[in-house]
Protein backbone atom coordinates (compact mmCIF):
# COMPACT_ATOMS: atom_id res chain seq x y z
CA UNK A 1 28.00 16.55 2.23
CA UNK A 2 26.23 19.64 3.68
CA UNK A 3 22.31 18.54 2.81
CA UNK A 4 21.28 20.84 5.26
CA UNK A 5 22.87 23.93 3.43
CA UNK A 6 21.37 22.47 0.28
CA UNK A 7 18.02 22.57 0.84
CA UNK A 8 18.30 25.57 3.52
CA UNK A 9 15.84 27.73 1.18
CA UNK A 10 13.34 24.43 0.64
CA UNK A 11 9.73 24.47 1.99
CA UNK A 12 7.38 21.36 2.53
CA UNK A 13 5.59 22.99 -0.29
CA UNK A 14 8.00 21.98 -2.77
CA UNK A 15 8.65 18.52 -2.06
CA UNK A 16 5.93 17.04 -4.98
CA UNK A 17 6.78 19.65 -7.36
CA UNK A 18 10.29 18.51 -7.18
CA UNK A 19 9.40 14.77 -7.81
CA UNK A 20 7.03 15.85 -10.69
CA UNK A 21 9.83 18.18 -12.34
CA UNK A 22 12.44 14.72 -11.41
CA UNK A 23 8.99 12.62 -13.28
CA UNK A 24 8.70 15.12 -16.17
CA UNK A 25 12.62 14.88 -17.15
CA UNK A 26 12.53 11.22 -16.86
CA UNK A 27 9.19 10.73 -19.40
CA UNK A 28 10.92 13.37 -21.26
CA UNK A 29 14.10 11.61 -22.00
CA UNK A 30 12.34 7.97 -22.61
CA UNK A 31 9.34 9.17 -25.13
CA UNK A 32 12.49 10.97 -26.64
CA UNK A 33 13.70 7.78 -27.97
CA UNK A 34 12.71 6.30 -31.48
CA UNK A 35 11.54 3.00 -32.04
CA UNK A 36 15.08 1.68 -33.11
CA UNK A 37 16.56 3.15 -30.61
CA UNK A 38 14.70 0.92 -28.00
CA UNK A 39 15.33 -2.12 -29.77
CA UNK A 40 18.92 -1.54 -29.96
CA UNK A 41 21.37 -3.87 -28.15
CA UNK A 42 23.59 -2.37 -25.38
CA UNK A 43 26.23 -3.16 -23.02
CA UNK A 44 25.26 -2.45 -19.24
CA UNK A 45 27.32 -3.59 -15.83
CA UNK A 46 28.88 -6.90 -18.46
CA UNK A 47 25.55 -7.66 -19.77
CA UNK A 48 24.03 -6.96 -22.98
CA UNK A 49 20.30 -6.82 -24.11
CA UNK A 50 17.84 -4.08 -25.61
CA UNK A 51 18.06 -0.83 -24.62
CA UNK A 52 14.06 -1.47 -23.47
CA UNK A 53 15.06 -4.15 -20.90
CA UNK A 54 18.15 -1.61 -19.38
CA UNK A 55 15.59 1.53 -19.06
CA UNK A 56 12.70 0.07 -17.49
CA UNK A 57 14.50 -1.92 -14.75
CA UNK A 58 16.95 1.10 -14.59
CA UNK A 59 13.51 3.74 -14.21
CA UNK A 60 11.65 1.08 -11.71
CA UNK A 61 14.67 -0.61 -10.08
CA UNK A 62 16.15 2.84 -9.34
CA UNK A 63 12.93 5.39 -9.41
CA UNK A 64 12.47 4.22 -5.65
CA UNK A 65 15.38 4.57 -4.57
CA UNK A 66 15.93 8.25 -6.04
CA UNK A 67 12.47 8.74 -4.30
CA UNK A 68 13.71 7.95 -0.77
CA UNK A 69 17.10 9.34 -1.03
CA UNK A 70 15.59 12.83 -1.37
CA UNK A 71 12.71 12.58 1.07
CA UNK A 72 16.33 11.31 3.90
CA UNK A 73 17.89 14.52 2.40
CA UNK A 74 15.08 16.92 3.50
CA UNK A 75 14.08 15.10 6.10
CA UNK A 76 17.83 15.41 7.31
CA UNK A 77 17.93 18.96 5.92
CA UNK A 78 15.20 19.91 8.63
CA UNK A 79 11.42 19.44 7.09
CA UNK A 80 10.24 17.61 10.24
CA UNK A 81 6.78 18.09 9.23
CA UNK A 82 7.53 15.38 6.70
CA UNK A 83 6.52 11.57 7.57
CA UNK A 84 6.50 8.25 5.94
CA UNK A 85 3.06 9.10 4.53
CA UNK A 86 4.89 11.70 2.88
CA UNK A 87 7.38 8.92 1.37
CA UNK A 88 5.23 6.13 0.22
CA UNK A 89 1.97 7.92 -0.96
């Protein structure tokens, strides 16, 4: 994949907006959810438990991750200027 033609138009600048807009959709989609719907039991990957238990390891197993993939994608894409600082604060 062409990351470097992706973000061709992104600025240092935008790098925390984007991972407040990525925040905002995630809080938006998990407040979304009524009470019975985090209680409810669900098949994940074979296993089965409440929704509750899938989301939150899913959001802080996987928030990381999402986190550093984009930070190697600009990084990659060109944004020098960013450092590991940049990453983990």
């Amino acid at each position: 994949m062409d990351y470097a033609g992706q973000f061709a138009d992104f600025s240092y600048d935008q790098f925390g907006a984007e991972l407040d807009k990525a925040l905002q959709i995630i809080s938006d989609e998990l407040l979304s959810l009524t009470e019975s719907q985090w209680s409810e039991e669900i098949s994940i990957w074979g296993r089965t438990g409440a929704r509750s238990m899938f989301l939150i390891d899913y959001v802080f197993s996987f928030l990381g991750a999402y986190k550093m993939q984009l930070f190697l994608q600009l990084k990659h894409s060109g944004l020098s200027e960013l450092g590991t600082m940049n990453l983990w604060a």
